[in-house]
Protein backbone atom coordinates (compact mmCIF):
# COMPACT_ATOMS: atom_id res chain seq x y z
CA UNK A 1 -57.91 1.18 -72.08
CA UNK A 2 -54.95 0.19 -73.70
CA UNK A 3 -55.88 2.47 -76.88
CA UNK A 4 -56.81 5.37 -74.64
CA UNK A 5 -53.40 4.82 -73.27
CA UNK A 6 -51.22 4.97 -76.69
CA UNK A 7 -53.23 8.53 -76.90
CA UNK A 8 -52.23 9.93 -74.25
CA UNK A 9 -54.75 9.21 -71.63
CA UNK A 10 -53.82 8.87 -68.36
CA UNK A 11 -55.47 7.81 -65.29
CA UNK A 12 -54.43 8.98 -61.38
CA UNK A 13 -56.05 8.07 -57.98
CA UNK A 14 -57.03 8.94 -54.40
CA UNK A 15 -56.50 6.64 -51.55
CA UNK A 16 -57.72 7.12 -48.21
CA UNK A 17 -56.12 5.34 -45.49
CA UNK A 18 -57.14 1.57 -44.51
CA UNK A 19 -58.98 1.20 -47.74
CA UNK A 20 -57.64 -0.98 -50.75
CA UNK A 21 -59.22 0.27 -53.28
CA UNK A 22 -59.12 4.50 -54.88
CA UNK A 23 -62.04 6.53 -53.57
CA UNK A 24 -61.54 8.40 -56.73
CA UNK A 25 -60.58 7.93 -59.97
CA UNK A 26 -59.29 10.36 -62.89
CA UNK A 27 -59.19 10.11 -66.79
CA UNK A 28 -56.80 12.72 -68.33
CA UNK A 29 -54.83 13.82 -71.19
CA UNK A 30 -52.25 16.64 -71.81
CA UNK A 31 -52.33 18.46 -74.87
CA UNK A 32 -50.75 21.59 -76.09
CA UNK A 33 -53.02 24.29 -77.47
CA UNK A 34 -51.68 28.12 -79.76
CA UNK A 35 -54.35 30.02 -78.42
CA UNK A 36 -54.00 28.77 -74.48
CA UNK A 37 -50.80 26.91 -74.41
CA UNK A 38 -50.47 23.61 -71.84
CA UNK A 39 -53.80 22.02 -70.86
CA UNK A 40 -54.66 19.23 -68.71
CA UNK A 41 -58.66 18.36 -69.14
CA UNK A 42 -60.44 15.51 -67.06
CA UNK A 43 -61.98 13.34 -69.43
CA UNK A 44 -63.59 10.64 -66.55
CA UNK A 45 -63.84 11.78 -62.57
CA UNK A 46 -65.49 8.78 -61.03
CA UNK A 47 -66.23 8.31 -56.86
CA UNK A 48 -67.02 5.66 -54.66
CA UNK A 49 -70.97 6.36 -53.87
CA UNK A 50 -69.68 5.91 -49.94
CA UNK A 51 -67.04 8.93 -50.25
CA UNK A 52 -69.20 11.70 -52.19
CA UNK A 53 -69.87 14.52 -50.00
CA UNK A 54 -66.15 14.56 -48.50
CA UNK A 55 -65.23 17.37 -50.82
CA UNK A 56 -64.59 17.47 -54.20
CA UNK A 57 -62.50 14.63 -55.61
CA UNK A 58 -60.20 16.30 -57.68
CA UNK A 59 -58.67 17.85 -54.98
CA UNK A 60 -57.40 14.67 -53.21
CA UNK A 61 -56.01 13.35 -56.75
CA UNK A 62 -52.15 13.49 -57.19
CA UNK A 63 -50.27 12.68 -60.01
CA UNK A 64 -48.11 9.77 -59.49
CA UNK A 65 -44.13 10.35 -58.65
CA UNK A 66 -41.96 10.59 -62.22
CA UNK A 67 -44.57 11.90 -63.96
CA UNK A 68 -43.89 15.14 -65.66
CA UNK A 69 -46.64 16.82 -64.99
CA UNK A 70 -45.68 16.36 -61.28
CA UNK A 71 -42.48 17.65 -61.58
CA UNK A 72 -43.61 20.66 -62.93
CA UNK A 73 -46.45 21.20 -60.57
CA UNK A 74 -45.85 19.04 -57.53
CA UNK A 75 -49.20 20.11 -55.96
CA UNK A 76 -52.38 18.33 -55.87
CA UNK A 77 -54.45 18.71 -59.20
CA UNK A 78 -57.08 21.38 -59.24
C-alpha cells in the first residue's frame, strides 16, 4: 500500500452508523488526460458480503474533508 500511495492512489470509505468498520471500500487515483482532461477511475470497490444489495457502493463513498477533490466537488462520488 505504501507504494500505491507514493503513486497517487488513494483509498475513501463508507460508514454506516453503529458499525466500526467501512461497509465499503474505494481504490482511486487522479490523473490528468489531453484528450478528456481530469479523471478520477476506481481501481478497487470492495463491500462487506452483509451490505451488498443496499445500493450501489459508490454512491455512499465520500471523499474525506481537505482533500482536493472534495473541494472541488463536495458531493458524493459517482
Amino acid at each position: 500500500m505504501r507504494e500505491a500511495g507514493t503513486e497517487g492512489y488513494s483509498l475513501v470509505g463508507a460508514f454506516e452508523d453503529g458499525r466500526q468498520e467501512a461497509v465499503a471500500v474505494a481504490g482511486y487515483r487522479t490523473f490528468t488526460m489531453l484528450a478528456v482532461g481530469r479523471a478520477l477511475p476506481v481501481d478497487d470497490l470492495l463491500t462487506l458480503a452483509d451490505t451488498r444489495g443496499r445500493g450501489p457502493a459508490w454512491a455512499r463513498l465520500t471523499c474525506p474533508a481537505g482533500h482536493p477533490y472534495r473541494a472541488a466537488h463536495p458531493q458524493p462520488l459517482h
